[in-house]
C-alpha atoms as a PDB file:
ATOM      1  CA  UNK A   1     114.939 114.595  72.021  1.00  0.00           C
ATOM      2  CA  UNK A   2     114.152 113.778  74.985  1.00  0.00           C
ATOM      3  CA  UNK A   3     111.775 111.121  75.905  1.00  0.00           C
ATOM      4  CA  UNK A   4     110.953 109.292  79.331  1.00  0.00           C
ATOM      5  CA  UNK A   5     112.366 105.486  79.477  1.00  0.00           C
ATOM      6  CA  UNK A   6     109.105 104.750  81.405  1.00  0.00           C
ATOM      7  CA  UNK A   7     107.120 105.384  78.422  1.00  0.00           C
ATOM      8  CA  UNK A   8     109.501 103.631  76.192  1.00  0.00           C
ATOM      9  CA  UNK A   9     108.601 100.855  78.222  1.00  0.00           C
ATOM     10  CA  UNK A  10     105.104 100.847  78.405  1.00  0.00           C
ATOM     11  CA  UNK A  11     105.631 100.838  74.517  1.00  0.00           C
ATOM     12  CA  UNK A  12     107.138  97.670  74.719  1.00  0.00           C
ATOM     13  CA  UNK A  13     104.654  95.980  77.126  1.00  0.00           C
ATOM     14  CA  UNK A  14     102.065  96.637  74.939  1.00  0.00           C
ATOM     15  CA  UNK A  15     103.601  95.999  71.671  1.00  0.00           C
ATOM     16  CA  UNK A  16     104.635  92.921  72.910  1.00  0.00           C
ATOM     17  CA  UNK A  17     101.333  91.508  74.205  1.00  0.00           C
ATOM     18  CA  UNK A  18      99.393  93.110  71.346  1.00  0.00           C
ATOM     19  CA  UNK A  19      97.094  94.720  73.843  1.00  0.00           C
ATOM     20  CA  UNK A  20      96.407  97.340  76.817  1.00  0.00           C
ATOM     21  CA  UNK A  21      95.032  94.968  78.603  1.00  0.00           C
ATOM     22  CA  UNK A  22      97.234  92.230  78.187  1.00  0.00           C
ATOM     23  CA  UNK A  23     100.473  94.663  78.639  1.00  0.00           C
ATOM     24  CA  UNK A  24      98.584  96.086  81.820  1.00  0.00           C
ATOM     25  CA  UNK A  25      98.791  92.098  82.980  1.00  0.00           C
ATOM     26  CA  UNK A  26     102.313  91.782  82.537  1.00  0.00           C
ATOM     27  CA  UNK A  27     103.911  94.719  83.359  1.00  0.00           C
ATOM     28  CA  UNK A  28     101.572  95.258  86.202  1.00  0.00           C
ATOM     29  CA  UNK A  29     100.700  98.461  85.283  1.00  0.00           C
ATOM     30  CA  UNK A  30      96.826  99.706  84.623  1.00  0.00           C
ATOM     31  CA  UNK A  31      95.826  99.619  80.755  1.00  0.00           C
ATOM     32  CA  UNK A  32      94.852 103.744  80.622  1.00  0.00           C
ATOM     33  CA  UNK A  33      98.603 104.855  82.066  1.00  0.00           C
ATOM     34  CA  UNK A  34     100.373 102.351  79.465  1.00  0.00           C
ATOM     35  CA  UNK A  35      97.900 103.805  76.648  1.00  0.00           C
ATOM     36  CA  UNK A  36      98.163 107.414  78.247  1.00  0.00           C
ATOM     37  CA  UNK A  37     102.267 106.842  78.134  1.00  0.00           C
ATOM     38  CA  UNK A  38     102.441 105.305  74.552  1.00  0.00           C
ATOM     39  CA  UNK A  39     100.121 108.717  73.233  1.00  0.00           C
ATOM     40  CA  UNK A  40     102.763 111.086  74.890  1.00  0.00           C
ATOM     41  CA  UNK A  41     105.644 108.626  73.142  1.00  0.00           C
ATOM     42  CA  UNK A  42     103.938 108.653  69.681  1.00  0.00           C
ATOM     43  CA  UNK A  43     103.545 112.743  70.221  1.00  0.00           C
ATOM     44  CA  UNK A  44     107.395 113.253  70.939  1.00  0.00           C
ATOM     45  CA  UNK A  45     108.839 111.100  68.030  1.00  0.00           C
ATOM     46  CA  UNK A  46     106.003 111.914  65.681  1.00  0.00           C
ATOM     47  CA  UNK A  47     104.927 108.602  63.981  1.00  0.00           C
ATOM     48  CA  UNK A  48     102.331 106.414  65.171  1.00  0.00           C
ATOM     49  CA  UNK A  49     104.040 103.361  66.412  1.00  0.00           C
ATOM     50  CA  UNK A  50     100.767 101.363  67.001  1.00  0.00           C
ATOM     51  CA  UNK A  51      97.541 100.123  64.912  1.00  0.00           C
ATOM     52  CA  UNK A  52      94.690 100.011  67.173  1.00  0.00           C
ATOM     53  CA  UNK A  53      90.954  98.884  67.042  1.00  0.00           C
ATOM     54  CA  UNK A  54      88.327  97.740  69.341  1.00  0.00           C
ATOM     55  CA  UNK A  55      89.673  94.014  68.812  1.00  0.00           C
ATOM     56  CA  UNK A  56      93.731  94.478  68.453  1.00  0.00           C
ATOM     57  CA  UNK A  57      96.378  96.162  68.814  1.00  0.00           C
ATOM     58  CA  UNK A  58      99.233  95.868  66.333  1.00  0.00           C
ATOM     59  CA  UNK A  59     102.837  97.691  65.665  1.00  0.00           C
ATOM     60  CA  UNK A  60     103.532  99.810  62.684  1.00  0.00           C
ATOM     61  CA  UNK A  61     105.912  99.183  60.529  1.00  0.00           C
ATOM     62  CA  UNK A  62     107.963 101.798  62.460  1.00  0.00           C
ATOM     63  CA  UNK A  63     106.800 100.914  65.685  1.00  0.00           C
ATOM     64  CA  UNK A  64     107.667  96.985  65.072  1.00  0.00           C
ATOM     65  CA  UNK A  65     111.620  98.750  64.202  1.00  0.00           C
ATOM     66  CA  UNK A  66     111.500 100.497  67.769  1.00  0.00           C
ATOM     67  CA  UNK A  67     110.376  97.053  69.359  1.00  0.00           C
ATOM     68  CA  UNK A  68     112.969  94.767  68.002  1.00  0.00           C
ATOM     69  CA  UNK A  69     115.813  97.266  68.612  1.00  0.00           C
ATOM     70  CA  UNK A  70     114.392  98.845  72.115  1.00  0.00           C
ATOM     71  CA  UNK A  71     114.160  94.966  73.502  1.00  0.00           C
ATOM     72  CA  UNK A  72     117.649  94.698  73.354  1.00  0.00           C
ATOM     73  CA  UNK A  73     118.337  97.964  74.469  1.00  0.00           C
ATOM     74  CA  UNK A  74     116.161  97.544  77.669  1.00  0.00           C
ATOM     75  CA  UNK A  75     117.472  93.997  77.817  1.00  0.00           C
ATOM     76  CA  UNK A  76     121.501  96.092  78.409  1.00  0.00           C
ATOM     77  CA  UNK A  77     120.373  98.508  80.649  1.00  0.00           C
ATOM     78  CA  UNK A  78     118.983  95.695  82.826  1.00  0.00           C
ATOM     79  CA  UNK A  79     121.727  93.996  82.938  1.00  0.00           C
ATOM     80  CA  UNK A  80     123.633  97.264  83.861  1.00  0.00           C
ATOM     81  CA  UNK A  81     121.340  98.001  87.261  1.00  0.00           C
ATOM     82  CA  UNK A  82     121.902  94.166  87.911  1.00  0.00           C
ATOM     83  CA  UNK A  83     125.530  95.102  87.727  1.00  0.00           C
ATOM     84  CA  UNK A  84     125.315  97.534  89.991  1.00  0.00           C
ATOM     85  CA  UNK A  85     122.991  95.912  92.631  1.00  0.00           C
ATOM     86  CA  UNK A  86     125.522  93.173  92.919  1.00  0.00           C
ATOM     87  CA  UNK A  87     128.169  96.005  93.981  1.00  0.00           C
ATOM     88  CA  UNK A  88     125.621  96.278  96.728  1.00  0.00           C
ATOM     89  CA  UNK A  89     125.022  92.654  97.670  1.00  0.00           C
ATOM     90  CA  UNK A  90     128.405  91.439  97.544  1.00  0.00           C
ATOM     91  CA  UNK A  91     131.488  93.484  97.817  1.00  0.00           C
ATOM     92  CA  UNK A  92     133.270  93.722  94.368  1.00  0.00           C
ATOM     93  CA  UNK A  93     135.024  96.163  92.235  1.00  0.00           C
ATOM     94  CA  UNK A  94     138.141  98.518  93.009  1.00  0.00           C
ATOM     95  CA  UNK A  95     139.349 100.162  95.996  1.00  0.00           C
ATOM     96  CA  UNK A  96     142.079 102.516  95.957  1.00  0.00           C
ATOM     97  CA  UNK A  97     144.612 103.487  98.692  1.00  0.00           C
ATOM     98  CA  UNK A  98     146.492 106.231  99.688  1.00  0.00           C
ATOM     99  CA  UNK A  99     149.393 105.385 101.968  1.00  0.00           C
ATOM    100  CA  UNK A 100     153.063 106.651 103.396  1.00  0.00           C
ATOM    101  CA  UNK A 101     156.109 103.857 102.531  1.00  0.00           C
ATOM    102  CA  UNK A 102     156.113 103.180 106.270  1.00  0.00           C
ATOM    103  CA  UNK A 103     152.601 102.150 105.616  1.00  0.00           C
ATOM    104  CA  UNK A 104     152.739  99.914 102.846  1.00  0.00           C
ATOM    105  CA  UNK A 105     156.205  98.915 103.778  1.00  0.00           C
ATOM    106  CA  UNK A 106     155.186  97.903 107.483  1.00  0.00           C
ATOM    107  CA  UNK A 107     151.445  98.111 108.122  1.00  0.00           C
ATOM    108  CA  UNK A 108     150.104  96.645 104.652  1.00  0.00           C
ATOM    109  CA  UNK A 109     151.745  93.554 104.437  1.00  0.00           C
ATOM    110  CA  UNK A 110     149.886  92.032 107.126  1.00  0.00           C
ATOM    111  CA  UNK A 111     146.737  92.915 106.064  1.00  0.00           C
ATOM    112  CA  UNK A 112     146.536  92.467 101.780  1.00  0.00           C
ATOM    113  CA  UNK A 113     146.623  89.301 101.357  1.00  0.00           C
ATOM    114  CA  UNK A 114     144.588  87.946 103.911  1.00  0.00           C
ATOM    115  CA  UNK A 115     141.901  90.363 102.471  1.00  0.00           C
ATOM    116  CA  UNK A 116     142.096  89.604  98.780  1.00  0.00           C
ATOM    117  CA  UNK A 117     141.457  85.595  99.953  1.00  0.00           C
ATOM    118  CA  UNK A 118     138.462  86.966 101.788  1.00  0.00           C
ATOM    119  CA  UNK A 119     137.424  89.356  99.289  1.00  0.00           C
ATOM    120  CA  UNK A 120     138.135  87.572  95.757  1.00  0.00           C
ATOM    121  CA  UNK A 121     136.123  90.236  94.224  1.00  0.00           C
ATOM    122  CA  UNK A 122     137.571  92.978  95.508  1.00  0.00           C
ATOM    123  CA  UNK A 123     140.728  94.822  93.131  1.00  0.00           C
ATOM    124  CA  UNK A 124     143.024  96.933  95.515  1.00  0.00           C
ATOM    125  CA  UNK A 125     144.975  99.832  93.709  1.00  0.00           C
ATOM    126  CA  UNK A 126     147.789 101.272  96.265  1.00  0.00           C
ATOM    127  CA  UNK A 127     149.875 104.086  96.248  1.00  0.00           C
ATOM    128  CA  UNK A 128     152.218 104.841  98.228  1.00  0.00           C
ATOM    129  CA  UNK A 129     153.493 108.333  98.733  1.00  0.00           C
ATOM    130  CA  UNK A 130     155.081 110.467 101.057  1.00  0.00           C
ATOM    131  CA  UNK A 131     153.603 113.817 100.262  1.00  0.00           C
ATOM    132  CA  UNK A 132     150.337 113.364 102.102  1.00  0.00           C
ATOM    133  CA  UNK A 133     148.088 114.363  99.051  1.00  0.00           C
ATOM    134  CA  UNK A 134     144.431 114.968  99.323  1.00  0.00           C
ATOM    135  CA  UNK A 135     142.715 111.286  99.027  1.00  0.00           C
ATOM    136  CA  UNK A 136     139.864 112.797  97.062  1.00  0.00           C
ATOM    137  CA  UNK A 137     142.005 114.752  94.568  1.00  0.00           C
ATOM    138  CA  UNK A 138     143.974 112.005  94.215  1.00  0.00           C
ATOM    139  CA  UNK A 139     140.983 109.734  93.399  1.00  0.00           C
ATOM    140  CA  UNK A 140     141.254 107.540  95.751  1.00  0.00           C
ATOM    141  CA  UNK A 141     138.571 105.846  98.470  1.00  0.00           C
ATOM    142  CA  UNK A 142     140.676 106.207 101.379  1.00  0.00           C
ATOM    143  CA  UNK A 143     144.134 106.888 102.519  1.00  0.00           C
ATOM    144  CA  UNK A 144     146.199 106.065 105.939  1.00  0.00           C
ATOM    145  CA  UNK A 145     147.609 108.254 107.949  1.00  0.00           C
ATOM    146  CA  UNK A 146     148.871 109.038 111.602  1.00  0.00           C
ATOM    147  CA  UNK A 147     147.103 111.129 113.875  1.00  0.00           C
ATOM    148  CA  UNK A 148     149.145 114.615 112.916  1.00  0.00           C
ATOM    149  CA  UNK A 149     148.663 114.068 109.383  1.00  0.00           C
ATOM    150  CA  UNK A 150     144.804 113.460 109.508  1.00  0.00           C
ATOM    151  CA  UNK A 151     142.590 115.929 107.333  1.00  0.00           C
ATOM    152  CA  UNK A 152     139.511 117.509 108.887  1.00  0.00           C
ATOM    153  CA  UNK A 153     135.919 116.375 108.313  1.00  0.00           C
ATOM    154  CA  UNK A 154     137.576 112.499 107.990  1.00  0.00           C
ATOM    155  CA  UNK A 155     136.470 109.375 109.555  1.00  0.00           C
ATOM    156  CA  UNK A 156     139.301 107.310 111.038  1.00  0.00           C
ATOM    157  CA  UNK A 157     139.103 104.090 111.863  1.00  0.00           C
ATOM    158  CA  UNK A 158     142.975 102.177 113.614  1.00  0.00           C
ATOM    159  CA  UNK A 159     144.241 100.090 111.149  1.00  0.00           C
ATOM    160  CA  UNK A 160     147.821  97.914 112.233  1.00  0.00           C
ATOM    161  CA  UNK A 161     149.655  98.303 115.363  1.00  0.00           C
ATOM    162  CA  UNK A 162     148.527 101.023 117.868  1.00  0.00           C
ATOM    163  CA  UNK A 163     151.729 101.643 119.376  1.00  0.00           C
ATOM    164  CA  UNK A 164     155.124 102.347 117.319  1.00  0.00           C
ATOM    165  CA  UNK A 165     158.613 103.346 118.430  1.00  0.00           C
ATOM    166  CA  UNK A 166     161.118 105.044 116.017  1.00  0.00           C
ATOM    167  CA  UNK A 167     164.362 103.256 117.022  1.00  0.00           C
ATOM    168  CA  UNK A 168     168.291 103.721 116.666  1.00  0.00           C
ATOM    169  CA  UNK A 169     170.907 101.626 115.829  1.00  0.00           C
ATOM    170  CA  UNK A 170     174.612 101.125 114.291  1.00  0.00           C
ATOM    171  CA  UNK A 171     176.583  97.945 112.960  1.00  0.00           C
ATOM    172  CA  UNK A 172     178.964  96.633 115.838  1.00  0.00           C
ATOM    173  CA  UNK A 173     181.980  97.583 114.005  1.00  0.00           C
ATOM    174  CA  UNK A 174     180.519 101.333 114.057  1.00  0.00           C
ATOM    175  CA  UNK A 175     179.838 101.132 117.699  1.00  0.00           C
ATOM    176  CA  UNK A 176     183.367  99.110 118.610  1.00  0.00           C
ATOM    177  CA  UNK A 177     185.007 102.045 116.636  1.00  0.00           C
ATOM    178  CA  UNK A 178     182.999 105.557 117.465  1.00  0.00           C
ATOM    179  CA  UNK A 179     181.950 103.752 121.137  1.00  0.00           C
ATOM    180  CA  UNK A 180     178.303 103.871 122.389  1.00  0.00           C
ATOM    181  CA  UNK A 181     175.845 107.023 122.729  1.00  0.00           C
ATOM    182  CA  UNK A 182     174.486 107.363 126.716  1.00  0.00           C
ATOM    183  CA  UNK A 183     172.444 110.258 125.799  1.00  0.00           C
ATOM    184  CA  UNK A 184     170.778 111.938 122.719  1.00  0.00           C
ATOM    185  CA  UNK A 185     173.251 114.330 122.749  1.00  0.00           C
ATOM    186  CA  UNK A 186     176.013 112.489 122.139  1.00  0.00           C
ATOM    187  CA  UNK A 187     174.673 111.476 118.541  1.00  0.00           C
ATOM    188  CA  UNK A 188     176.340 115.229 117.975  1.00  0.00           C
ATOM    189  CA  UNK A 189     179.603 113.680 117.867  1.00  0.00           C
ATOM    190  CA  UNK A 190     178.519 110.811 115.575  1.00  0.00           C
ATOM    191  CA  UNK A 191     177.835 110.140 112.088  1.00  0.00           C
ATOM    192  CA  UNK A 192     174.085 109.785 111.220  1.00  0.00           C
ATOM    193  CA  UNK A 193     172.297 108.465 108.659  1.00  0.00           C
ATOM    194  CA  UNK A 194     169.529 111.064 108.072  1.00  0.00           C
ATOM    195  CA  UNK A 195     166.035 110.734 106.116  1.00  0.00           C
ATOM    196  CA  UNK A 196     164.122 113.959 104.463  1.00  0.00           C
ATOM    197  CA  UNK A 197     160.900 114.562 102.591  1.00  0.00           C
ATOM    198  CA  UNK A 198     160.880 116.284  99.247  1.00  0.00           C
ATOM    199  CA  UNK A 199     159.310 120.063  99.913  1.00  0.00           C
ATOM    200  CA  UNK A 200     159.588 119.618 103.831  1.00  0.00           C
ATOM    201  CA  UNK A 201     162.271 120.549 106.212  1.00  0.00           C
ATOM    202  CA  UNK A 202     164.657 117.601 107.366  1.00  0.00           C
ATOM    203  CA  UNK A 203     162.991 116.215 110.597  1.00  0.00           C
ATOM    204  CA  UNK A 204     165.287 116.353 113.515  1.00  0.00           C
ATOM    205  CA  UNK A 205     165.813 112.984 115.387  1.00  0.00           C
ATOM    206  CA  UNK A 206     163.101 112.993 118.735  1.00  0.00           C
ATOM    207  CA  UNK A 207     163.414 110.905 121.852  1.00  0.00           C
ATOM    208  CA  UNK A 208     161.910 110.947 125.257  1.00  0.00           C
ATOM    209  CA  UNK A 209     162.530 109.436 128.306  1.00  0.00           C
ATOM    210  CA  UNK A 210     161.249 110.131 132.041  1.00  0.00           C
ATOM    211  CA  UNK A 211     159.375 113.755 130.928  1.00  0.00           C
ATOM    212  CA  UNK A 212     162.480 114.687 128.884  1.00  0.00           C
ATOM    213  CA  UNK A 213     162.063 115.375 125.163  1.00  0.00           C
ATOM    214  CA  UNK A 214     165.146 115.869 123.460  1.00  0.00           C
ATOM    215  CA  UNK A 215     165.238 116.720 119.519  1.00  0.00           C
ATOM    216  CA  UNK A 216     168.627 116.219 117.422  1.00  0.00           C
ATOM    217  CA  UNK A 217     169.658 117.548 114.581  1.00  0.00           C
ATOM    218  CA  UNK A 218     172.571 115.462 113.711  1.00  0.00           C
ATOM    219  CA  UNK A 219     174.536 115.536 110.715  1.00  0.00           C
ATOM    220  CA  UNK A 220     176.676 112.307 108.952  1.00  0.00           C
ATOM    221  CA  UNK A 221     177.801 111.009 105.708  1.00  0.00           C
ATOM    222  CA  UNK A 222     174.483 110.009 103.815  1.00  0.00           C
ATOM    223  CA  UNK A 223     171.186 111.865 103.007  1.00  0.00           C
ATOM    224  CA  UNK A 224     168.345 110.134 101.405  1.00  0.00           C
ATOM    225  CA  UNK A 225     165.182 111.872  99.796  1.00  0.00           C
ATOM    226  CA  UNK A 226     161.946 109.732 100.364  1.00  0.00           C
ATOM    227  CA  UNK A 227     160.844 106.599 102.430  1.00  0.00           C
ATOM    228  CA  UNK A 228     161.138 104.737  98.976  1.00  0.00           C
ATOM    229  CA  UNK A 229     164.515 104.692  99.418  1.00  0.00           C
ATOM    230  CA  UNK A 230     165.188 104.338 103.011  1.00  0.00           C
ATOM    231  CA  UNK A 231     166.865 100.740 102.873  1.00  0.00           C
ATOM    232  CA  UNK A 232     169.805 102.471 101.784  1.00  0.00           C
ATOM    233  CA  UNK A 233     170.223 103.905 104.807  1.00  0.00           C
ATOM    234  CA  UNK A 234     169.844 100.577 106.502  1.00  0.00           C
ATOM    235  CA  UNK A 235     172.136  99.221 104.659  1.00  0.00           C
ATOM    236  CA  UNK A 236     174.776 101.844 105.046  1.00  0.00           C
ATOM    237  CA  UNK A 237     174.222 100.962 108.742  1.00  0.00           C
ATOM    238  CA  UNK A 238     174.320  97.787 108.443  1.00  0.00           C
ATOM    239  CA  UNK A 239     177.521  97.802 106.110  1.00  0.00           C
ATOM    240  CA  UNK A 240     179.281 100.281 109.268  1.00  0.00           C
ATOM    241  CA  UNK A 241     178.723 103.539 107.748  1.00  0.00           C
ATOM    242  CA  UNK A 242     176.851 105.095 111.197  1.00  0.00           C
ATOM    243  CA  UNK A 243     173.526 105.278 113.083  1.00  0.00           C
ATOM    244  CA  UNK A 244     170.107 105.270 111.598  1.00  0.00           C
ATOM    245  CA  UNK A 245     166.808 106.428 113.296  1.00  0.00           C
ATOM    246  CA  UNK A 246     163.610 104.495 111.242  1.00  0.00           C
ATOM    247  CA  UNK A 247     160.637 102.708 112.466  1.00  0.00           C
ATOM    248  CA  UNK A 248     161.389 100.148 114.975  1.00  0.00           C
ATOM    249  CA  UNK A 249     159.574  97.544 112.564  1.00  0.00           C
ATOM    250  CA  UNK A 250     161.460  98.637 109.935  1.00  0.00           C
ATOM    251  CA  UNK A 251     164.947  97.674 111.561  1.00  0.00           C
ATOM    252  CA  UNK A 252     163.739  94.622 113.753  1.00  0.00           C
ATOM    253  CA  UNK A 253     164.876  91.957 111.328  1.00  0.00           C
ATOM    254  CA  UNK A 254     168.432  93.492 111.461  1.00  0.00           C
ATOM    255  CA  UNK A 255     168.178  93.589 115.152  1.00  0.00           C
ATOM    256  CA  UNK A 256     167.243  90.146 115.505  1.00  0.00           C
ATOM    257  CA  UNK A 257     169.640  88.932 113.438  1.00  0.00           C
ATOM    258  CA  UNK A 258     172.571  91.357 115.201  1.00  0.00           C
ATOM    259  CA  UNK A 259     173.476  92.654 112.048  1.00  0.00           C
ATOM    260  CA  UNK A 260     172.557  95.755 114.013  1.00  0.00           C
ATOM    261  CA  UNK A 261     172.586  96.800 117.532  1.00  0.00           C
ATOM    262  CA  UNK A 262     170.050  99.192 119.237  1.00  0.00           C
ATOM    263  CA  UNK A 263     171.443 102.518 120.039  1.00  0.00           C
ATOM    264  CA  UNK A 264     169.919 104.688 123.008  1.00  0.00           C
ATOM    265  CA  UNK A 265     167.230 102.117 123.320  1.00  0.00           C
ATOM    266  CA  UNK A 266     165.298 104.065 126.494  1.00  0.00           C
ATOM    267  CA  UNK A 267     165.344 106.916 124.590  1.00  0.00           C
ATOM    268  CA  UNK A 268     163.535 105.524 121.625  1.00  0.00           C
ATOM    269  CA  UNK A 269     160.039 107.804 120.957  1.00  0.00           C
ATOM    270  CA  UNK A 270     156.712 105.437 121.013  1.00  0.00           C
ATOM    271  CA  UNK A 271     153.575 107.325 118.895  1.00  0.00           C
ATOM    272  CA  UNK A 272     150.133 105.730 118.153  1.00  0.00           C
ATOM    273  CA  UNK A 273     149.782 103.688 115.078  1.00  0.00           C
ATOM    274  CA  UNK A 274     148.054 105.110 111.787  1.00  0.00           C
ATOM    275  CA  UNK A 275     144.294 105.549 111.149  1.00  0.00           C
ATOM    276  CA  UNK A 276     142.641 104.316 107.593  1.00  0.00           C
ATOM    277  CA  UNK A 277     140.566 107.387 106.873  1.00  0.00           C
ATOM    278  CA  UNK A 278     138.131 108.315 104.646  1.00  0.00           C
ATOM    279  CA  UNK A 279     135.526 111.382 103.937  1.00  0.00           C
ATOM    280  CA  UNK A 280     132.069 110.942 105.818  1.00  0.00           C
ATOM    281  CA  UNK A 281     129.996 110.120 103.407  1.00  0.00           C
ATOM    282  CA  UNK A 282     126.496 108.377 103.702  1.00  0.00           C
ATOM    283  CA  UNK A 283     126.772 106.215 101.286  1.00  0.00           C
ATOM    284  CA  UNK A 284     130.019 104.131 101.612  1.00  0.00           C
ATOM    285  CA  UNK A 285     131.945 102.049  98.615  1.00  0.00           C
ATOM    286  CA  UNK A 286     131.643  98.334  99.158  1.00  0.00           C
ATOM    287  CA  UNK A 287     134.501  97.572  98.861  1.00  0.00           C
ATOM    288  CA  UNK A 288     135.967 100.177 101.208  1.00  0.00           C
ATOM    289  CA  UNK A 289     132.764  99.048 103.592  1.00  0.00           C
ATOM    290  CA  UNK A 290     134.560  95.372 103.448  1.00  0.00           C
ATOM    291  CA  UNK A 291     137.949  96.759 104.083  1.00  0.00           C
ATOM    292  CA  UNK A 292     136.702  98.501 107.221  1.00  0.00           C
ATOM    293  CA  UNK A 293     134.697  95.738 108.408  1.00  0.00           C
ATOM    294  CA  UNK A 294     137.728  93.266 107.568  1.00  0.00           C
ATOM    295  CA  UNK A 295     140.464  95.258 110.077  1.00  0.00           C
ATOM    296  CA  UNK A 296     137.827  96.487 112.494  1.00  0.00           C
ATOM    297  CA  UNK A 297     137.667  92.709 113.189  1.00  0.00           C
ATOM    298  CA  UNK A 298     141.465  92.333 112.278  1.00  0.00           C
ATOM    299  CA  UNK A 299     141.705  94.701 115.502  1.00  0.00           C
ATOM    300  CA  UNK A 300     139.256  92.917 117.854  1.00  0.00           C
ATOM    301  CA  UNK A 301     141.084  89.631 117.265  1.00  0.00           C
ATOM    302  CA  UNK A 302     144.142  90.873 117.955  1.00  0.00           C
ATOM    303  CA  UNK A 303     143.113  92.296 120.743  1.00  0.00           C
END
């Protein structure tokens, strides 16, 4: 059975004020719709729910069963929409992420806690995967990516650093032993640490320099599968084992502290930064809404 809540309603304005006229008062509502509305109720569910007569109005016995147990209802679903309305007058509930390892390795740390302080509210759920899934069959808000890996139909909006270099480097010992690499080339004759992504050819190693792109495809003693585990191969260079070609921001506390040493440093390839993206819809999360606001302004500032 279906039955309107609008007339359920009017049921309980009326039964409540033990009048048309009085329910009309309260509920602002004219005296013939709430009498027109409880008629149509009483003709769905098939029992008379109110006693009337020129001077009163009074609940049946089974109409005085459907006020005391449709107050409470009403009095739930009320407190539901006033759930909801505060999702959209001050940002709160979940927001879920998408990202690479580089990203929540280099470009979230920066940013999460800084928003969770502003956003108290505000739950973030992250994953972080290589495999460049669909954001919306993953169920997920939003996801970041760089400019190659960007869906269609997507809004993207810069989130961290707009400018990254992949950089190369070795352990001194490794480079006082095999000697130094002058061109791109010469990684041919060294051993290299090399990264690959499950279902996706091995990358080859890219740098640039004066209008020259060069792409290596170097081989060496250690292969990793996924960014997950790409400190090993930082470590292996670190501990001597050969060169390793990762985010610059990934190796720059090794390369401040010299544990390692840059390698072909003019050579090193500089991309744009990632984009937080998201599908175009009119109606944007809140919490995703605060999220863009917070590093649209995270990006003016450090501008």
């Amino acid at each position: 059975m279906k039955i309107d809540l609008a007339d359920l309603t009017a049921f309980l304005a009326v039964a409540n004020a033990k009048g048309f006229r009085e329910g009309a008062r309260a509920s602002g509502l004219s005296a013939s719709g709430l009498s027109e509305a409880v008629r149509r109720l009483e003709a769905q569910v098939g029992v008379r729910l109110l006693h009337r007569t020129t001077r009163s109005v009074a609940t049946t016995e089974a109409g005085e069963r459907l006020r005391t147990r449709l107050g409470a209802a009403l009095t739930e679903v009320e407190a539901a929409l006033d759930a909801v309305n505060d999702y959209r007058g001050r940002p709160s509930g979940t927001l879920k992420l998408n990202v690479p390892i580089s990203g929540a390795r280099l470009i979230l740390p920066a940013i999460v806690s800084r928003f969770l302080a502003a956003y108290p509210e505000i739950r973030l759920d992250i994953t972080a995967d290589d495999n460049f899934v669909n954001v919306l069959e993953a169920g997920c808000d939003a996801g970041i990516r760089y400019d190659e890996r960007l869906e269609q139909d997507m809004i993207a909006v810069p989130i961290g650093p707009r400018i990254q270099r992949f950089a190369a480097a070795a352990a001194p010992s490794y480079l006082d032993q095999r000697g130094h690499p002058v061109h791109p080339r010469d990684l041919l004759q060294h051993d290299c640490l090399r990264l690959r992504f499950a279902g996706r050819a091995m990358p080859p190693w890219e740098f640039a320099r004066d209008g020259e792109t060069v792409q290596i495809d170097a081989e060496g003693p250690l292969y990793v599968q996924g960014g997950a585990i790409a400190d090993l191969l930082v470590e292996a260079a670190v501990g001597g084992s050969g060169i390793v070609y990762l985010f610059e921001d990934w190796l720059r506390p090794h390369l401040d502290s010299g544990a390692l040493v840059p390698v072909l440093q003019p050579w090193w390839l500089a991309f744009s930064g990632p984009f937080l993206y998201y599908p175009g819809r009119r109606l944007v999360p809140e919490p995703l809404r605060a999220f863009i606001d917070f590093i649209r302004e995270a990006d003016r500032t450090r501008q």
